[in-house]
PDB file of N, CA and C in Angstrom:
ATOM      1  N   UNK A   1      -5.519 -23.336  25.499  1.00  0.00           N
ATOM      2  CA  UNK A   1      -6.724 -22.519  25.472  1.00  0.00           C
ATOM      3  C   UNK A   1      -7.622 -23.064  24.362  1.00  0.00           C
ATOM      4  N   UNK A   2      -8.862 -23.510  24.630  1.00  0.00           N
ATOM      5  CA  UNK A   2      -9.851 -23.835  23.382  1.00  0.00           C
ATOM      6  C   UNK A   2      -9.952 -23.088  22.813  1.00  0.00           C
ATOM      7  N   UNK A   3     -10.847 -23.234  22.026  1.00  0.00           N
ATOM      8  CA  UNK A   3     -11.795 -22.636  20.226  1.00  0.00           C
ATOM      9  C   UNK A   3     -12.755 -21.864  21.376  1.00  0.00           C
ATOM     10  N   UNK A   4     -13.468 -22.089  22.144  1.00  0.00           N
ATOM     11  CA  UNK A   4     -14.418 -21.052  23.055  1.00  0.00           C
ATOM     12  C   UNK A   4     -14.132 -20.046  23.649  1.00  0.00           C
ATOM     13  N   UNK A   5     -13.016 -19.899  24.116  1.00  0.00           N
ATOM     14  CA  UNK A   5     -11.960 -19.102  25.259  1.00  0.00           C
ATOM     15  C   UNK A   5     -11.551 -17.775  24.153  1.00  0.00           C
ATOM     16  N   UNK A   6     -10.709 -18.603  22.870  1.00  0.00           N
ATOM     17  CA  UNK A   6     -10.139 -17.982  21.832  1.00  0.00           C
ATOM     18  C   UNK A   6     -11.282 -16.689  21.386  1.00  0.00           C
ATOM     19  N   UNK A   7     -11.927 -17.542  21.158  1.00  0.00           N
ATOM     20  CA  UNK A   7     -13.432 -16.773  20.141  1.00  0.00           C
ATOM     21  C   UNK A   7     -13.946 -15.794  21.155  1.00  0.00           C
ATOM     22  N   UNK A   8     -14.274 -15.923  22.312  1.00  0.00           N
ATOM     23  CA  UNK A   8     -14.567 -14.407  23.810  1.00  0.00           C
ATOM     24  C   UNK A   8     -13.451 -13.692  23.621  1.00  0.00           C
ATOM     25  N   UNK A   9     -12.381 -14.159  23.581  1.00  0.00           N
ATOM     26  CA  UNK A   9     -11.476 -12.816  23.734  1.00  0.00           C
ATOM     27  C   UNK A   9     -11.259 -12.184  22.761  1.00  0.00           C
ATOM     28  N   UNK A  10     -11.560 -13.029  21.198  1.00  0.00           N
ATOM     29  CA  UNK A  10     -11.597 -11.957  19.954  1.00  0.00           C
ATOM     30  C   UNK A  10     -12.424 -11.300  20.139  1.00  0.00           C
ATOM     31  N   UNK A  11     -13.778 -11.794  20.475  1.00  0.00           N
ATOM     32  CA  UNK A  11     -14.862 -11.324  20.186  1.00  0.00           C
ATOM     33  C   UNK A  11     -15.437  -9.916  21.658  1.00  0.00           C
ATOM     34  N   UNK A  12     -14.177 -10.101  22.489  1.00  0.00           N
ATOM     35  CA  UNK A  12     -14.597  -8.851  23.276  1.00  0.00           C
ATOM     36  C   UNK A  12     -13.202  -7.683  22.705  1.00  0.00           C
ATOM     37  N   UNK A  13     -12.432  -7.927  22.532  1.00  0.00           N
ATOM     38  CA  UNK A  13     -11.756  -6.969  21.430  1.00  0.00           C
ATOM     39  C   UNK A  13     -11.998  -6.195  20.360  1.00  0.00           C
ATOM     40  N   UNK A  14     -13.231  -6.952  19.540  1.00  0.00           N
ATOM     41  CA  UNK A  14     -13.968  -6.485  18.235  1.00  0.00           C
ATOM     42  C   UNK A  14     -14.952  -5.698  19.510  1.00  0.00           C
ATOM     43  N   UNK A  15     -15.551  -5.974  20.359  1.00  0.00           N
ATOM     44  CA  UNK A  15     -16.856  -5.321  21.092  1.00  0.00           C
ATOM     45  C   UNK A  15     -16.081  -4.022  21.572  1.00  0.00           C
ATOM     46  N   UNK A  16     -14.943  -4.522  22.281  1.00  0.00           N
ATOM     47  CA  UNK A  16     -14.161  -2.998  23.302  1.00  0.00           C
ATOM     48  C   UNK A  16     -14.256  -1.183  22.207  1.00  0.00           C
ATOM     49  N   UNK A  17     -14.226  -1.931  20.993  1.00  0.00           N
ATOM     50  CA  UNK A  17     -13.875  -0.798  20.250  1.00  0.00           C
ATOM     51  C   UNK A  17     -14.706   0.361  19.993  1.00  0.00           C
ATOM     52  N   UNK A  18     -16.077  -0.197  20.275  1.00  0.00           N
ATOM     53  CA  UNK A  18     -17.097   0.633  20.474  1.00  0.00           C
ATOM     54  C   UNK A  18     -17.350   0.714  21.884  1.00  0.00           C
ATOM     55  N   UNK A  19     -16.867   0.859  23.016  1.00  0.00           N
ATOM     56  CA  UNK A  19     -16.938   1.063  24.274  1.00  0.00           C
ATOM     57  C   UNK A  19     -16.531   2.414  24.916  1.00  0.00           C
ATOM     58  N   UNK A  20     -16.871   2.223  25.937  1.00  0.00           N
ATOM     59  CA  UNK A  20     -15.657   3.795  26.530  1.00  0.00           C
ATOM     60  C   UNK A  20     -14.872   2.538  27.697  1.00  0.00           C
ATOM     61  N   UNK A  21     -13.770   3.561  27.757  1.00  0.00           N
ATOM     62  CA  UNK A  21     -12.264   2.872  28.460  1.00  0.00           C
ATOM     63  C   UNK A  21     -12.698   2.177  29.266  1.00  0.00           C
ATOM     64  N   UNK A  22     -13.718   2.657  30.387  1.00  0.00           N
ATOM     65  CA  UNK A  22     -13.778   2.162  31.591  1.00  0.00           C
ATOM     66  C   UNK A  22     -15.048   1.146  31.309  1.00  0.00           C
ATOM     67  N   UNK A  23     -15.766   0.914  30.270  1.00  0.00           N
ATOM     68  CA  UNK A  23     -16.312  -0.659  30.014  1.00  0.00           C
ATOM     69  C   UNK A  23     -16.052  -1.390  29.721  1.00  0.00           C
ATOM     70  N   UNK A  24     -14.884  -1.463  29.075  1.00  0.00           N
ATOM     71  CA  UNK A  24     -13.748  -2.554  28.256  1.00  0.00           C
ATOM     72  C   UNK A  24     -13.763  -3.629  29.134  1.00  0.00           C
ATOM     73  N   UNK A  25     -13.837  -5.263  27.883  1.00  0.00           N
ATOM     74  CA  UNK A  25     -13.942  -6.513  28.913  1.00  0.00           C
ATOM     75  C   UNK A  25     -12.264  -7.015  28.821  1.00  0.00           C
ATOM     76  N   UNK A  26     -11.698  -6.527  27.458  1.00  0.00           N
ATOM     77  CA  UNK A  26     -10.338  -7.115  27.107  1.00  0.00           C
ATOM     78  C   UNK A  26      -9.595  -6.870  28.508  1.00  0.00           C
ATOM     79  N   UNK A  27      -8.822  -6.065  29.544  1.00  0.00           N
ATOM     80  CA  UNK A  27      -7.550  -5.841  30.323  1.00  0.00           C
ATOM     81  C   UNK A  27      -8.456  -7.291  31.283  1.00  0.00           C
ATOM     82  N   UNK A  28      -9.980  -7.622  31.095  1.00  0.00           N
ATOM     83  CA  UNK A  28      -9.903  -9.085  32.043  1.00  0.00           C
ATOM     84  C   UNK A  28     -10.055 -10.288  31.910  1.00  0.00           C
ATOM     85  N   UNK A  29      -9.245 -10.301  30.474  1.00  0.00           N
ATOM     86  CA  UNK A  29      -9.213 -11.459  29.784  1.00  0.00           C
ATOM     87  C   UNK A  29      -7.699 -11.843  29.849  1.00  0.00           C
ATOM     88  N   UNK A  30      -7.271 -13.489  29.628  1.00  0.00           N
ATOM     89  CA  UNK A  30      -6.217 -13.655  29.309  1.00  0.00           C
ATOM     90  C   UNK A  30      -5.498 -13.246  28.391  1.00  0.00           C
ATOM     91  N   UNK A  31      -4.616 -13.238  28.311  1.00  0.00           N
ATOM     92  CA  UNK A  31      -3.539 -13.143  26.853  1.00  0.00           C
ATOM     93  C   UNK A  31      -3.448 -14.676  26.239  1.00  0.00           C
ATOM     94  N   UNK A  32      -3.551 -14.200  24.987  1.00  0.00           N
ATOM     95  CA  UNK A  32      -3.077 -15.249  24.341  1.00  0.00           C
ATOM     96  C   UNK A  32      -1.810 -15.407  23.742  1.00  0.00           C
ATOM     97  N   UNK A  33      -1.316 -16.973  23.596  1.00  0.00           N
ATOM     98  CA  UNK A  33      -0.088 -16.809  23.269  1.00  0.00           C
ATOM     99  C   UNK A  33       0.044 -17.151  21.601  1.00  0.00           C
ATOM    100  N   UNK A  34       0.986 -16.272  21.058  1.00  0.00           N
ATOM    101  CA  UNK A  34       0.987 -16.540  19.677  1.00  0.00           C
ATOM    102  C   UNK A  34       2.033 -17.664  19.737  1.00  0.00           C
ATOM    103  N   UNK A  35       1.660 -18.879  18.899  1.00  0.00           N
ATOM    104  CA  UNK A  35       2.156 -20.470  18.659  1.00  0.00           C
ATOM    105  C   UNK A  35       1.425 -21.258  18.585  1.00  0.00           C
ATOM    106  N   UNK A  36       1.692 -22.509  18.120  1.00  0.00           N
ATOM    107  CA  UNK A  36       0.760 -23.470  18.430  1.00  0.00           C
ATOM    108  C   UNK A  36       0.199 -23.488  16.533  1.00  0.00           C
ATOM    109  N   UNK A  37      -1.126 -24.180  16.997  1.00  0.00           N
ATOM    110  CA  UNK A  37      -2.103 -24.071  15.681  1.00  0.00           C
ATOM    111  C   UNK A  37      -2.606 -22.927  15.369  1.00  0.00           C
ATOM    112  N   UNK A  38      -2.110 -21.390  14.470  1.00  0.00           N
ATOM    113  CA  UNK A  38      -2.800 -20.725  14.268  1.00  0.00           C
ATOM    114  C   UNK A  38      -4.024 -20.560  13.508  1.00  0.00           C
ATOM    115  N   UNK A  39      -4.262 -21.790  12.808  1.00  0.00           N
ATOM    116  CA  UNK A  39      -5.291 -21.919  11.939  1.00  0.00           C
ATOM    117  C   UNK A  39      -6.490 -21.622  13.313  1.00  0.00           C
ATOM    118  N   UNK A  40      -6.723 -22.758  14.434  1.00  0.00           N
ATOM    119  CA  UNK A  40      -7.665 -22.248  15.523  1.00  0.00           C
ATOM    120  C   UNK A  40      -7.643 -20.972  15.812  1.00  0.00           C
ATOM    121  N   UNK A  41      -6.871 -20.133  15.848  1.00  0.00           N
ATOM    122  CA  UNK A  41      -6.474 -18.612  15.977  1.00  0.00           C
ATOM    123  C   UNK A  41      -7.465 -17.785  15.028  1.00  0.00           C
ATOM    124  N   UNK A  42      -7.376 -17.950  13.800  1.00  0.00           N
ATOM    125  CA  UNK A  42      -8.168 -17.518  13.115  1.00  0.00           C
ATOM    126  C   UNK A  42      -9.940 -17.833  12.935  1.00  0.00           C
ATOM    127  N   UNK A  43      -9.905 -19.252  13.065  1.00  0.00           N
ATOM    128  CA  UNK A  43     -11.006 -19.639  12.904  1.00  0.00           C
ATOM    129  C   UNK A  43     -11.771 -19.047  14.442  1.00  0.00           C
ATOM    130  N   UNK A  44     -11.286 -18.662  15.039  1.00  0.00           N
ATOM    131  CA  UNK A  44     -11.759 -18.075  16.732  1.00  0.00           C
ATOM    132  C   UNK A  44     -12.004 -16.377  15.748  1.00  0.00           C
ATOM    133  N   UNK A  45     -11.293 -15.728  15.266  1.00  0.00           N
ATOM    134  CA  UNK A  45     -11.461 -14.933  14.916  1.00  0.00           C
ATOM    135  C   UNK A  45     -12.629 -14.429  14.343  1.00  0.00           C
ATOM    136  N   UNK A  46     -12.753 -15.523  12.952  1.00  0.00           N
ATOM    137  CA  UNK A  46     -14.238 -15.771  12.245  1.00  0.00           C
ATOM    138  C   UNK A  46     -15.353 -15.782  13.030  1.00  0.00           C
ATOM    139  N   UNK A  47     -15.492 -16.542  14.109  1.00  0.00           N
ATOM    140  CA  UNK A  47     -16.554 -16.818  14.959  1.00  0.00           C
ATOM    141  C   UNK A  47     -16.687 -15.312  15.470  1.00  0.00           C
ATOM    142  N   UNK A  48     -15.598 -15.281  16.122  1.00  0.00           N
ATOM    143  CA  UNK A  48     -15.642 -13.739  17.126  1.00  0.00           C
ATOM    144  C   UNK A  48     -16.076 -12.503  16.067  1.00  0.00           C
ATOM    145  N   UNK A  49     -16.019 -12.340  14.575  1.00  0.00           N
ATOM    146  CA  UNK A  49     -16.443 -11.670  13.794  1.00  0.00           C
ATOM    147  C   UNK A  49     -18.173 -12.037  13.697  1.00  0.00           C
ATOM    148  N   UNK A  50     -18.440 -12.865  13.048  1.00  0.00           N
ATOM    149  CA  UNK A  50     -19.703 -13.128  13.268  1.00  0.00           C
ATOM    150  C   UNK A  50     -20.239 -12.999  14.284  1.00  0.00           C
ATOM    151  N   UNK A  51     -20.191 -13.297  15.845  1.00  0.00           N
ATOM    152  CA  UNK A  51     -21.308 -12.744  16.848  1.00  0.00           C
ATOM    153  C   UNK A  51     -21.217 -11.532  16.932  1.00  0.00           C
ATOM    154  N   UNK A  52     -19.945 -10.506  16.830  1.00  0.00           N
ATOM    155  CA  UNK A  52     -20.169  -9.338  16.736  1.00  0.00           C
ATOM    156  C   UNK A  52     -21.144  -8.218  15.978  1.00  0.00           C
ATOM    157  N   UNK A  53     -20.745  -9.026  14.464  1.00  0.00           N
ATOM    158  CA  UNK A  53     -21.306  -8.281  13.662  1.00  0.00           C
ATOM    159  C   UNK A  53     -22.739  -8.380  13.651  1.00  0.00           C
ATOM    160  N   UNK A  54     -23.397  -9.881  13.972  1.00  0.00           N
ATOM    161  CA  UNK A  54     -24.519 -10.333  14.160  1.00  0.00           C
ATOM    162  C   UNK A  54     -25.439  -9.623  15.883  1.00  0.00           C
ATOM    163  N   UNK A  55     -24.624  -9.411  16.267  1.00  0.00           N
ATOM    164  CA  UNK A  55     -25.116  -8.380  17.587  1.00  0.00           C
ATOM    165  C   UNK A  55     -25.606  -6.915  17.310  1.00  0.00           C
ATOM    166  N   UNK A  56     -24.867  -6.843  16.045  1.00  0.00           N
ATOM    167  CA  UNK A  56     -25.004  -5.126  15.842  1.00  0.00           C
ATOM    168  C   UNK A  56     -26.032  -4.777  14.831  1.00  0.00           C
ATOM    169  N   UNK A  57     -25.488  -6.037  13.806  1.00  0.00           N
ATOM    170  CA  UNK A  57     -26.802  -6.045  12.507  1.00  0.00           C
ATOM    171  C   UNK A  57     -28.053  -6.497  13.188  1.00  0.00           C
ATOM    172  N   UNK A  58     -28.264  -7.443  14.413  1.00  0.00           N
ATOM    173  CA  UNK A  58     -29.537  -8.338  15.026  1.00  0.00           C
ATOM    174  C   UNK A  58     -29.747  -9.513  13.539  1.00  0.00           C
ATOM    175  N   UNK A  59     -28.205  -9.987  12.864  1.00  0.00           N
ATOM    176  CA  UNK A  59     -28.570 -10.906  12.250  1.00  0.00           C
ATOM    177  C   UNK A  59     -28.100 -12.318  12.680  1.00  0.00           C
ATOM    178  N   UNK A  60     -28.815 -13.119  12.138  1.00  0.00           N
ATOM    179  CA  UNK A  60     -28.196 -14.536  13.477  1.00  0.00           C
ATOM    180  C   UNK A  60     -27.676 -15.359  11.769  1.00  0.00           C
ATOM    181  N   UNK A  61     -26.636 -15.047  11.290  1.00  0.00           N
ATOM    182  CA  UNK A  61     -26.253 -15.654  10.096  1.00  0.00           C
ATOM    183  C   UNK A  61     -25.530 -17.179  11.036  1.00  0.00           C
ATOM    184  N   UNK A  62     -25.365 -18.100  10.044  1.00  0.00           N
ATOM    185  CA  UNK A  62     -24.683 -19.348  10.171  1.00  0.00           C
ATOM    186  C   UNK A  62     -23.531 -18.640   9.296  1.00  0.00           C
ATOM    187  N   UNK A  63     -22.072 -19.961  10.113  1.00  0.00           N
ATOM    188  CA  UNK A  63     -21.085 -19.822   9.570  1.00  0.00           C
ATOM    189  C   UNK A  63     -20.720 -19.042   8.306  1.00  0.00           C
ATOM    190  N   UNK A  64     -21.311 -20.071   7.408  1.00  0.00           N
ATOM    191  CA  UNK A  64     -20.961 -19.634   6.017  1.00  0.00           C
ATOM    192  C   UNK A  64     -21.933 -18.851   5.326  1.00  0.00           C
ATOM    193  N   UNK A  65     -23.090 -18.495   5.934  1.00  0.00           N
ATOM    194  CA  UNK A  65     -23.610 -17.398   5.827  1.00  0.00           C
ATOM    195  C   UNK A  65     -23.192 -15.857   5.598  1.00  0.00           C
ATOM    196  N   UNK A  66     -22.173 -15.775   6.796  1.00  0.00           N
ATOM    197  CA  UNK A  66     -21.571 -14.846   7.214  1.00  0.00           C
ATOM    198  C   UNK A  66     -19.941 -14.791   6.118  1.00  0.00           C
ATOM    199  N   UNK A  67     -19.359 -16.375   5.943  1.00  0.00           N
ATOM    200  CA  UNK A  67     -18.553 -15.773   5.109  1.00  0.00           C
ATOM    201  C   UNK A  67     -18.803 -15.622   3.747  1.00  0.00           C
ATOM    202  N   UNK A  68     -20.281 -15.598   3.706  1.00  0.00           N
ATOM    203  CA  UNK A  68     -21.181 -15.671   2.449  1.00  0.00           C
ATOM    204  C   UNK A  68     -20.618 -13.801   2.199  1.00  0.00           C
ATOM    205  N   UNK A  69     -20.828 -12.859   3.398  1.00  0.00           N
ATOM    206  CA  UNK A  69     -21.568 -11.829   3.615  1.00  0.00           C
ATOM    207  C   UNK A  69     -19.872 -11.165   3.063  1.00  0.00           C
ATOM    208  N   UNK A  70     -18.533 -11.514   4.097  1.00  0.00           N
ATOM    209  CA  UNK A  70     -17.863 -11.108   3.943  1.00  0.00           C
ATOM    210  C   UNK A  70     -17.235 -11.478   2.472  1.00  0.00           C
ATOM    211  N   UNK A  71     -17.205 -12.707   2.028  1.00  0.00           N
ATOM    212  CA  UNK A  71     -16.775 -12.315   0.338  1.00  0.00           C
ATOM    213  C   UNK A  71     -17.309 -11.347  -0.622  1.00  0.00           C
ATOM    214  N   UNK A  72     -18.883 -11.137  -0.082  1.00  0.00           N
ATOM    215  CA  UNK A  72     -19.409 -10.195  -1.057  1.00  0.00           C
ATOM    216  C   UNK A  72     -18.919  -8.799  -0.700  1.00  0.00           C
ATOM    217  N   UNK A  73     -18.763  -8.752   0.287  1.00  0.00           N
ATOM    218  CA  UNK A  73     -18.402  -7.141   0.900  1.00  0.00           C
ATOM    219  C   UNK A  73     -16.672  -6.875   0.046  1.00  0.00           C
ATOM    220  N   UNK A  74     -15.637  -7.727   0.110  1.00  0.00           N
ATOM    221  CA  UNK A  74     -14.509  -7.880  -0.362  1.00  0.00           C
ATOM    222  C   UNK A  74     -14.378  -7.966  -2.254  1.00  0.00           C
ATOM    223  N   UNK A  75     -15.072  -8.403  -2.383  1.00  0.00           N
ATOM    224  CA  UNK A  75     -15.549  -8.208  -4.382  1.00  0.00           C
ATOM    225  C   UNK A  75     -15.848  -6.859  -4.339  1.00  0.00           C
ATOM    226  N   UNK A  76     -17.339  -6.338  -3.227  1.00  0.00           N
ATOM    227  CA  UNK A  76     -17.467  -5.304  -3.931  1.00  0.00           C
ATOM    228  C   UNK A  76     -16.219  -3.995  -3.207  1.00  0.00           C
ATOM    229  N   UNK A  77     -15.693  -4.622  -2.975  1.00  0.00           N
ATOM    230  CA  UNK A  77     -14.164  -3.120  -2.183  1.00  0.00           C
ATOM    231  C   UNK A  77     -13.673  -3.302  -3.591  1.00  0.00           C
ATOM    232  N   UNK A  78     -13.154  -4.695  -3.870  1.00  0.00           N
ATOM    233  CA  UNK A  78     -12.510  -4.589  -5.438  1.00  0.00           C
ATOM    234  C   UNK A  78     -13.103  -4.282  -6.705  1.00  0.00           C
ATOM    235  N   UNK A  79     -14.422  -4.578  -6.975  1.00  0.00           N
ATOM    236  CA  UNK A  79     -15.054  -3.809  -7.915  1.00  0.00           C
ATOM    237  C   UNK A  79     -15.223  -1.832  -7.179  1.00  0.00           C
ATOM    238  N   UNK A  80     -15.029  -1.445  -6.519  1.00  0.00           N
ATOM    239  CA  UNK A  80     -15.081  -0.187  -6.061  1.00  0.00           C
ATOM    240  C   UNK A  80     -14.112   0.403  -6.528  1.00  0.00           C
ATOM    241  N   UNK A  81     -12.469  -0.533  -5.930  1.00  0.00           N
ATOM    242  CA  UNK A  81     -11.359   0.154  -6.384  1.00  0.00           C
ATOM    243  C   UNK A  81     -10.964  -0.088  -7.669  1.00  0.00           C
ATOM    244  N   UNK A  82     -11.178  -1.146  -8.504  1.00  0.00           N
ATOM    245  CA  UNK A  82     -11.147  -0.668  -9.600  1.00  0.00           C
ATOM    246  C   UNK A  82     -11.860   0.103 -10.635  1.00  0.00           C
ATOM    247  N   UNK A  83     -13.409   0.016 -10.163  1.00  0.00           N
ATOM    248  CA  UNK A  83     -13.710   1.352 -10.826  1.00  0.00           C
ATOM    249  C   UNK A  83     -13.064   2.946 -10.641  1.00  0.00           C
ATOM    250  N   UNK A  84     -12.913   3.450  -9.149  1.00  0.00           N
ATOM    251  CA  UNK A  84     -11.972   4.469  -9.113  1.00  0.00           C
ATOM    252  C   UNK A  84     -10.472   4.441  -9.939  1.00  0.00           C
ATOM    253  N   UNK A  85      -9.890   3.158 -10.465  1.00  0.00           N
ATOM    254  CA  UNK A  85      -8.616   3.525 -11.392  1.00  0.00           C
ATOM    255  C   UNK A  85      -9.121   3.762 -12.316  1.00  0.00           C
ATOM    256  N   UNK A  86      -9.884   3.990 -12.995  1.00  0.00           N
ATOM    257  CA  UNK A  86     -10.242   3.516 -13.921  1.00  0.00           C
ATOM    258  C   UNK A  86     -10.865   4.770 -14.750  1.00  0.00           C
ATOM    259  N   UNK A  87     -11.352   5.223 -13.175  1.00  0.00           N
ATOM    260  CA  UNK A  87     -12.256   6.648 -13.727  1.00  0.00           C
ATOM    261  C   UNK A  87     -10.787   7.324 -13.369  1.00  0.00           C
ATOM    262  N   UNK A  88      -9.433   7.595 -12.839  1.00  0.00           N
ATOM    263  CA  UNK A  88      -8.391   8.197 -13.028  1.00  0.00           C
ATOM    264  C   UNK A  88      -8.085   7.828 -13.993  1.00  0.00           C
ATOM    265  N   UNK A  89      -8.169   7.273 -15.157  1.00  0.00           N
ATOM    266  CA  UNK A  89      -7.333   7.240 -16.363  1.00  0.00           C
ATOM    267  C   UNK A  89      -8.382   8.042 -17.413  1.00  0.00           C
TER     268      UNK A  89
END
């Protein structure tokens, strides 16, 4: 299965979730098999994250744009949670 194939079926999995049952594209997609190169696995993932998110925001980020977007989002979860320990002590 390619990097194209991979990346539709993440990327209608991330879409199904905001759907109702009976619009869902995932039950007409293949399965994928876990083996092989999972690094392509993921990197299908990334992609399939970005058109999603870029469908919903209407932002057309490039690659590393986007994992521009998600490191900052992940700092600030950790600057979040450690300010909440912090204000418990």
């Amino acid at each position: 299965m390619d990097l194209f194939m991979k990346t539709s079926i993440f990327g209608a999995a991330l879409a199904d979730v905001y759907k109702d049952e009976e619009d869902r594209e995932l039950p007409a997609l293949p399965k994928m098999d876990l083996g092989g190169d999972f690094t392509e696995d993921l990197t299908a993932m990334l992609f399939a994250m970005r058109v999603v998110a870029g469908r919903i925001t209407h932002n057309s980020w490039d690659i590393l744009e986007f994992t521009h977007v998600l490191n900052t989002l992940a700092v600030q979860h950790l600057l979040e949670d450690k300010e909440d320990k912090d204000d418990d002590n």
